[in-house]
Protein backbone atom coordinates (compact mmCIF):
# COMPACT_ATOMS: atom_id res chain seq x y z
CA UNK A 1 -31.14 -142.41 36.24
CA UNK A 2 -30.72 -144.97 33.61
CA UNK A 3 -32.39 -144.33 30.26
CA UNK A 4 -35.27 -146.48 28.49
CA UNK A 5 -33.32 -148.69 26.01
CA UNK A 6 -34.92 -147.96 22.26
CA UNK A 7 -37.89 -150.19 21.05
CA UNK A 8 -35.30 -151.85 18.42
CA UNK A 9 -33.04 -153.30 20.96
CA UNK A 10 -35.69 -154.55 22.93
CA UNK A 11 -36.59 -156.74 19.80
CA UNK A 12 -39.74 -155.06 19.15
CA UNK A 13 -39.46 -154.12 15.59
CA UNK A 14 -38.68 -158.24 14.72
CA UNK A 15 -41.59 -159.71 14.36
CA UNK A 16 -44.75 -158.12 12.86
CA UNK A 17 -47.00 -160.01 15.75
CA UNK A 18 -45.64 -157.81 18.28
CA UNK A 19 -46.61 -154.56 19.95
CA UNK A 20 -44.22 -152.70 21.79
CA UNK A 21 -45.37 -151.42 25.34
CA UNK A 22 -46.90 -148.01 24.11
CA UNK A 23 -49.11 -150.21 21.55
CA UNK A 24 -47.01 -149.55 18.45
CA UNK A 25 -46.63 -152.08 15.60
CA UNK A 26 -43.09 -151.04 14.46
CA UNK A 27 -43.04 -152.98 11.85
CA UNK A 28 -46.13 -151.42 10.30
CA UNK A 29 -44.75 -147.54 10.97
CA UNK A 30 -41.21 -148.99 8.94
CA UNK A 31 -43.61 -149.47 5.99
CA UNK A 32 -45.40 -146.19 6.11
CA UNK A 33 -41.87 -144.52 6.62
CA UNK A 34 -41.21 -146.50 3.21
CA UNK A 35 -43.86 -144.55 1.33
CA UNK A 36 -42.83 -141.40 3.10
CA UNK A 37 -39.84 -142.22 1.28
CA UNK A 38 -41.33 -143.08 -2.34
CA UNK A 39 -41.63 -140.92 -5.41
CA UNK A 40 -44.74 -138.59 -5.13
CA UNK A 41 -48.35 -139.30 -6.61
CA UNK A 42 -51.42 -136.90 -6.61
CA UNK A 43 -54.98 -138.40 -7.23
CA UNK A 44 -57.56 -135.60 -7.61
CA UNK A 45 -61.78 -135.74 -8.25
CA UNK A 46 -62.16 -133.00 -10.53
CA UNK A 47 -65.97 -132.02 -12.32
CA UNK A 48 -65.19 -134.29 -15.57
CA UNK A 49 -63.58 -137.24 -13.94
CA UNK A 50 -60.53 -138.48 -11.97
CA UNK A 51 -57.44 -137.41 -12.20
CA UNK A 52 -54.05 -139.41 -11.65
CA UNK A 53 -50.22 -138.18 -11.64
CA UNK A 54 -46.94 -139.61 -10.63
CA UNK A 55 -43.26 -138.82 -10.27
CA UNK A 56 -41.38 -142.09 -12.00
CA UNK A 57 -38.26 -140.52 -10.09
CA UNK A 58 -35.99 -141.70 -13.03
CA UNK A 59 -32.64 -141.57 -11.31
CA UNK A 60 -30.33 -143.42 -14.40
CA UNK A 61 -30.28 -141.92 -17.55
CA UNK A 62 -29.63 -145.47 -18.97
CA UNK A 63 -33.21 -146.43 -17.91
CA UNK A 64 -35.81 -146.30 -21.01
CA UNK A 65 -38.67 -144.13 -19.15
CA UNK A 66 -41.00 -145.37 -21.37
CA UNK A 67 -40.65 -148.57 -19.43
CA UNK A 68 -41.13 -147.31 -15.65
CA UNK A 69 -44.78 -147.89 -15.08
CA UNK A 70 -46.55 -146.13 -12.20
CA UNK A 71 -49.35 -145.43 -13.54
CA UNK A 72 -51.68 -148.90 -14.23
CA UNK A 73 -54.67 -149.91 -15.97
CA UNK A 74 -57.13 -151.81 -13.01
CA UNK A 75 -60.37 -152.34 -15.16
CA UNK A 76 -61.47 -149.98 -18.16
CA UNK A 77 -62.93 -147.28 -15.71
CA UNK A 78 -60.28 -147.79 -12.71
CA UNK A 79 -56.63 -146.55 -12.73
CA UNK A 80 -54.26 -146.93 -9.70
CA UNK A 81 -50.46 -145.35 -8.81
CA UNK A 82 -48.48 -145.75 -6.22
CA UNK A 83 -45.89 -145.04 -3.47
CA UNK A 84 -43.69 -147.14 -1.81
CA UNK A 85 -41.91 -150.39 -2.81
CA UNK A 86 -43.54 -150.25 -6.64
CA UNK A 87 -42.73 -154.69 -7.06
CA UNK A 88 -45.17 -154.73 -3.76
CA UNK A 89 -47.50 -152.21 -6.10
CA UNK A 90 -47.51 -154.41 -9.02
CA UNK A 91 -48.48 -157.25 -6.85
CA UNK A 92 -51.54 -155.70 -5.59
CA UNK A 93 -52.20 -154.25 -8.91
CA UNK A 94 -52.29 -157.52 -10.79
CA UNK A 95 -54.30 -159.49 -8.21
CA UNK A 96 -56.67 -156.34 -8.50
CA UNK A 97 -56.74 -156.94 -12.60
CA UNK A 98 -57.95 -160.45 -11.98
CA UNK A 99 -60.70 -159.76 -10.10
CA UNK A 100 -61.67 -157.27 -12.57
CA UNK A 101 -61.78 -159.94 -14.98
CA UNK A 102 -63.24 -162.67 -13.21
CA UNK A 103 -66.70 -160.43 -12.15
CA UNK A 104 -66.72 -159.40 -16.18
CA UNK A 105 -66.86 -163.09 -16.84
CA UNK A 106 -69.06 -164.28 -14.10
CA UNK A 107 -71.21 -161.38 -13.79
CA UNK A 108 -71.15 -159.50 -17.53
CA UNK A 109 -70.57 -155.75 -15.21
CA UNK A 110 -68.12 -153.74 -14.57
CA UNK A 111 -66.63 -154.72 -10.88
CA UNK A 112 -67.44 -151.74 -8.29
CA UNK A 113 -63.86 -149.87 -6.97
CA UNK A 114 -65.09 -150.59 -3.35
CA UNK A 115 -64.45 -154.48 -3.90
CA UNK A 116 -61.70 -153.49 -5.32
CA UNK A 117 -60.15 -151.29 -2.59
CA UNK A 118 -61.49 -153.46 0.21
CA UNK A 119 -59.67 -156.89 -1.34
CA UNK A 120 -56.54 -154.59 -1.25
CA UNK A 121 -56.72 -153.40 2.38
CA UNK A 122 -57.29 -157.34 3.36
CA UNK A 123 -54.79 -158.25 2.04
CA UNK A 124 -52.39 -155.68 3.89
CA UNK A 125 -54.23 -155.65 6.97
CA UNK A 126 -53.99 -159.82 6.81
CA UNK A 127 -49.86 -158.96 6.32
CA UNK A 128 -49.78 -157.27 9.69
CA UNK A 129 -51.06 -159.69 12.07
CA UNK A 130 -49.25 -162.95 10.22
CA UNK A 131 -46.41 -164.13 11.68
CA UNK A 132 -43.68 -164.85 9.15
CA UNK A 133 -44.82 -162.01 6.60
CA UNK A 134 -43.81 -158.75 6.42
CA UNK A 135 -46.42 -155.90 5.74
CA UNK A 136 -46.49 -154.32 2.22
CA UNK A 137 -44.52 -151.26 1.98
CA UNK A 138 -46.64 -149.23 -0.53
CA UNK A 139 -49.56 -147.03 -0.53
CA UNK A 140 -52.24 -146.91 -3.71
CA UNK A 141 -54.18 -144.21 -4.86
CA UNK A 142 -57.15 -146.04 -6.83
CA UNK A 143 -59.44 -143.90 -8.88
CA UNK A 144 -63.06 -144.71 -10.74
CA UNK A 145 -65.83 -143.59 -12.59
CA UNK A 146 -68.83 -145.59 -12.22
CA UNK A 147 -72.73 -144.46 -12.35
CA UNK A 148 -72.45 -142.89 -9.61
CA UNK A 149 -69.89 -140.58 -10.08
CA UNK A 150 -66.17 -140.46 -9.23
CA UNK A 151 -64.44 -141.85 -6.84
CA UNK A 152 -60.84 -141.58 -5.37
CA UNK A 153 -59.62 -143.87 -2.22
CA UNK A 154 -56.58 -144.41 -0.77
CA UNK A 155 -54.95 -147.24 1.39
CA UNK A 156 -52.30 -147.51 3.15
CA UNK A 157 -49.86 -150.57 4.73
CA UNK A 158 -52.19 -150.80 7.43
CA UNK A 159 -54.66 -152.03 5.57
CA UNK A 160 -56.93 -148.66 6.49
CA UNK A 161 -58.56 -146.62 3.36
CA UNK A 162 -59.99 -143.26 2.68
CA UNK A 163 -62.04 -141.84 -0.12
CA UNK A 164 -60.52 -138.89 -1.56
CA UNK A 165 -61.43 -135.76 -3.04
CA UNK A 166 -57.55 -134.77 -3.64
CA UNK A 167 -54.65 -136.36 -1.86
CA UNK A 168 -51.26 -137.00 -2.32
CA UNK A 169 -48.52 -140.07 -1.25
CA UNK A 170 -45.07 -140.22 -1.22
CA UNK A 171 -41.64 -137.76 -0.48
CA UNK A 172 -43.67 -134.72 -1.63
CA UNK A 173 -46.78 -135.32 0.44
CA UNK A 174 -46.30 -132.42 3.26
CA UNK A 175 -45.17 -129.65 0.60
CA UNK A 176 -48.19 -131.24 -2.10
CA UNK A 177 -51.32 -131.38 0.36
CA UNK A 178 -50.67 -127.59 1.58
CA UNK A 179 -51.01 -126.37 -2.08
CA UNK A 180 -54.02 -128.75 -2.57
CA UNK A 181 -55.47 -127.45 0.46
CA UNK A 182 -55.34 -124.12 -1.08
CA UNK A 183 -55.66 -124.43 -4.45
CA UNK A 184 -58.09 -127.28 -5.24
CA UNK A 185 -61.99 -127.28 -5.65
CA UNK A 186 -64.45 -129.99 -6.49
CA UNK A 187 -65.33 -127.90 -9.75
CA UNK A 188 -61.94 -127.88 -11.46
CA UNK A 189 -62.28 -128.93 -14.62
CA UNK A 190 -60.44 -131.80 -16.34
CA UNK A 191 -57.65 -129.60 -17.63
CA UNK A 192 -57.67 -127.66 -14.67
CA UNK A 193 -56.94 -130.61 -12.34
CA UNK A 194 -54.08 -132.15 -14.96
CA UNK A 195 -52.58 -128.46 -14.84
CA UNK A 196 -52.39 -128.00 -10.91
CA UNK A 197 -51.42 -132.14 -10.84
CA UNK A 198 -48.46 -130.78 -12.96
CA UNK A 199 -48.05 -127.55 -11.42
CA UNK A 200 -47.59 -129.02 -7.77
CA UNK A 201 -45.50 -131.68 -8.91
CA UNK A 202 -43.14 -129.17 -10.44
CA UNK A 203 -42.58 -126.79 -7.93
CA UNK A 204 -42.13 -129.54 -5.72
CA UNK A 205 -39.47 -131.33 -7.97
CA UNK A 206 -37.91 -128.11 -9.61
CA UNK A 207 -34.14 -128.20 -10.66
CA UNK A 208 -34.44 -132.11 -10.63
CA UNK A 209 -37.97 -132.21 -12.97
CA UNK A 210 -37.94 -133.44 -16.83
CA UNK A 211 -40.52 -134.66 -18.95
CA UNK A 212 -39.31 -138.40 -18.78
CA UNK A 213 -39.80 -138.53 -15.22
CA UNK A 214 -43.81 -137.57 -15.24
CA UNK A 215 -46.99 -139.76 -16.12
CA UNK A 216 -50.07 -139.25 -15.96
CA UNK A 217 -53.81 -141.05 -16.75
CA UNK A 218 -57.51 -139.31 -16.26
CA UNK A 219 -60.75 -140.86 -16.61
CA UNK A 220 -64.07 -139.06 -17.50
CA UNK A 221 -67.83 -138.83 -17.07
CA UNK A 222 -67.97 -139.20 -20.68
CA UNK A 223 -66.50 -141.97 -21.99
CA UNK A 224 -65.57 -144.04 -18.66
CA UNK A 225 -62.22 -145.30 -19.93
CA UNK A 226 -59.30 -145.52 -18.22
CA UNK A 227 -56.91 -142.64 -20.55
CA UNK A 228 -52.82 -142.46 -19.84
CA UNK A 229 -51.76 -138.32 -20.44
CA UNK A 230 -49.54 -138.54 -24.15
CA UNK A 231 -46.47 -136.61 -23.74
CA UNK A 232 -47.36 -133.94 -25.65
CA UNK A 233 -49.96 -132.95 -23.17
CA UNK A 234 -47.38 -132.77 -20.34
CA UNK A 235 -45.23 -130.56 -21.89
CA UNK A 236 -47.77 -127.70 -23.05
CA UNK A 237 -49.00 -127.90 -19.27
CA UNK A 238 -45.63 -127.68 -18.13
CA UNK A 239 -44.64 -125.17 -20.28
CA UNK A 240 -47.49 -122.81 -19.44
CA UNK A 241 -46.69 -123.58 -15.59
CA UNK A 242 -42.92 -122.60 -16.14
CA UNK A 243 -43.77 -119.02 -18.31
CA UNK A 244 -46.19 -117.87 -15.00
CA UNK A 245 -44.06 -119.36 -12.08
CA UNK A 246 -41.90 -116.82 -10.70
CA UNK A 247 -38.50 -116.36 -10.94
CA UNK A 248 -36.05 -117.81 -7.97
CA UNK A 249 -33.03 -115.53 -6.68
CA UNK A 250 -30.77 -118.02 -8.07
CA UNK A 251 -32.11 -117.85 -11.35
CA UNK A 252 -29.87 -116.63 -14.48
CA UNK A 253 -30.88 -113.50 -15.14
């Protein structure tokens, strides 16, 4: 009996118009396998705020990490990161910024993180059913603090979004949501989110983890503003996590 030839040398996967016979868009799954593939970010609701952290997966010494942005500004009380193909991110992110800035000017208010998130999901959605385009391959976490409360969404190359109450994107994303699952709660406080962010990121990254390579932004009930994590506070959560994790076989005793 002869065997079904794959999807990809039917010609399938060559054009983002068109479904293969079991209704797939192969294309589209491509791009999600893309931010299976990117460096890990964690978005978490916690009782003071929002919470944001990122792997910058600095792979070259030579790189300045300073310089490797994942984490970005959206509006004074939105933040964003990102998995996936990061030039797609910044894209997205900037577009984002200017409608930010155009409803300050027209309107004098702050612009709601629904627009926001539903402009962004458009936009992808319009990307994969548009001949001659290819869909974006990156996912955004997009957190906000508005009168309401806080919010955390997430969309994905399909265009599709989610609100959040933890999640996490990228490589680390199977081995991350188990120990959210089981360690998170809505009443964390803002320290207490930034220290399990850290924590899961770490145990996740291990051998490979330095303080370059993590960022990190939060934004509270309090003051509504959009704050990046300084270094220093990295490294005393860090430190704390590495004095109460336990010790590996392979460790030096």
């Amino acid at each position: 009996m002869q065997q079904p030839m794959p999807h990809q040398l039917m010609g399938y996967d060559r054009a983002i118009t068109m479904f293969s016979p079991d209704g797939r868009l192969l294309q589209v799954e491509y791009a999600k396998k893309t931010v299976r593939q990117g460096s890990t970010a964690i978005g978490m609701v916690c009782r003071d705020g929002v919470v944001l952290i990122t792997d910058k997966r600095i792979v070259d010494g030579l790189v300045v990490a300073e310089a490797v942005e994942k984490i970005f500004q959206i509006d004074d009380h939105i933040g964003a990161t990102a998995s996936g193909i990061l030039s797609d991110a910044r894209v997205l992110v900037e577009r984002a910024q200017l409608r930010a800035q155009q409803n300050r000017v027209t309107f004098d208010v702050p612009i709601d993180v629904l627009s926001i998130v539903k402009d962004i999901s458009n936009l992808k959605q319009f990307c994969t059913q548009s001949g001659g385009l290819r869909p974006f391959g990156v996912s955004l976490l997009i957190g906000d603090i508005d009168e309401t409360g806080a919010k955390l969404f997430e969309t994905d190359p399909t265009g599709i979004y989610f609100q959040y109450w933890a999640t996490v994107i990228g490589e680390g994303e199977p081995e991350i949501e188990e120990a959210l699952k089981k360690e998170y709660k809505a009443d964390l406080s803002l320290d207490e989110a930034i220290h399990l962010g850290l924590k899961s990121l770490y145990r996740f990254i291990e051998k490979d983890f330095n303080y370059d390579r993590v960022d990190g932004a939060y934004i509270t009930h309090s003051g509504k503003k959009f704050t990046r994590l300084k270094r220093a506070e990295i490294e005393r959560h860090i430190e704390e996590i590495k004095k109460s994790a336990p010790k590996r076989k392979d460790d030096k005793q």
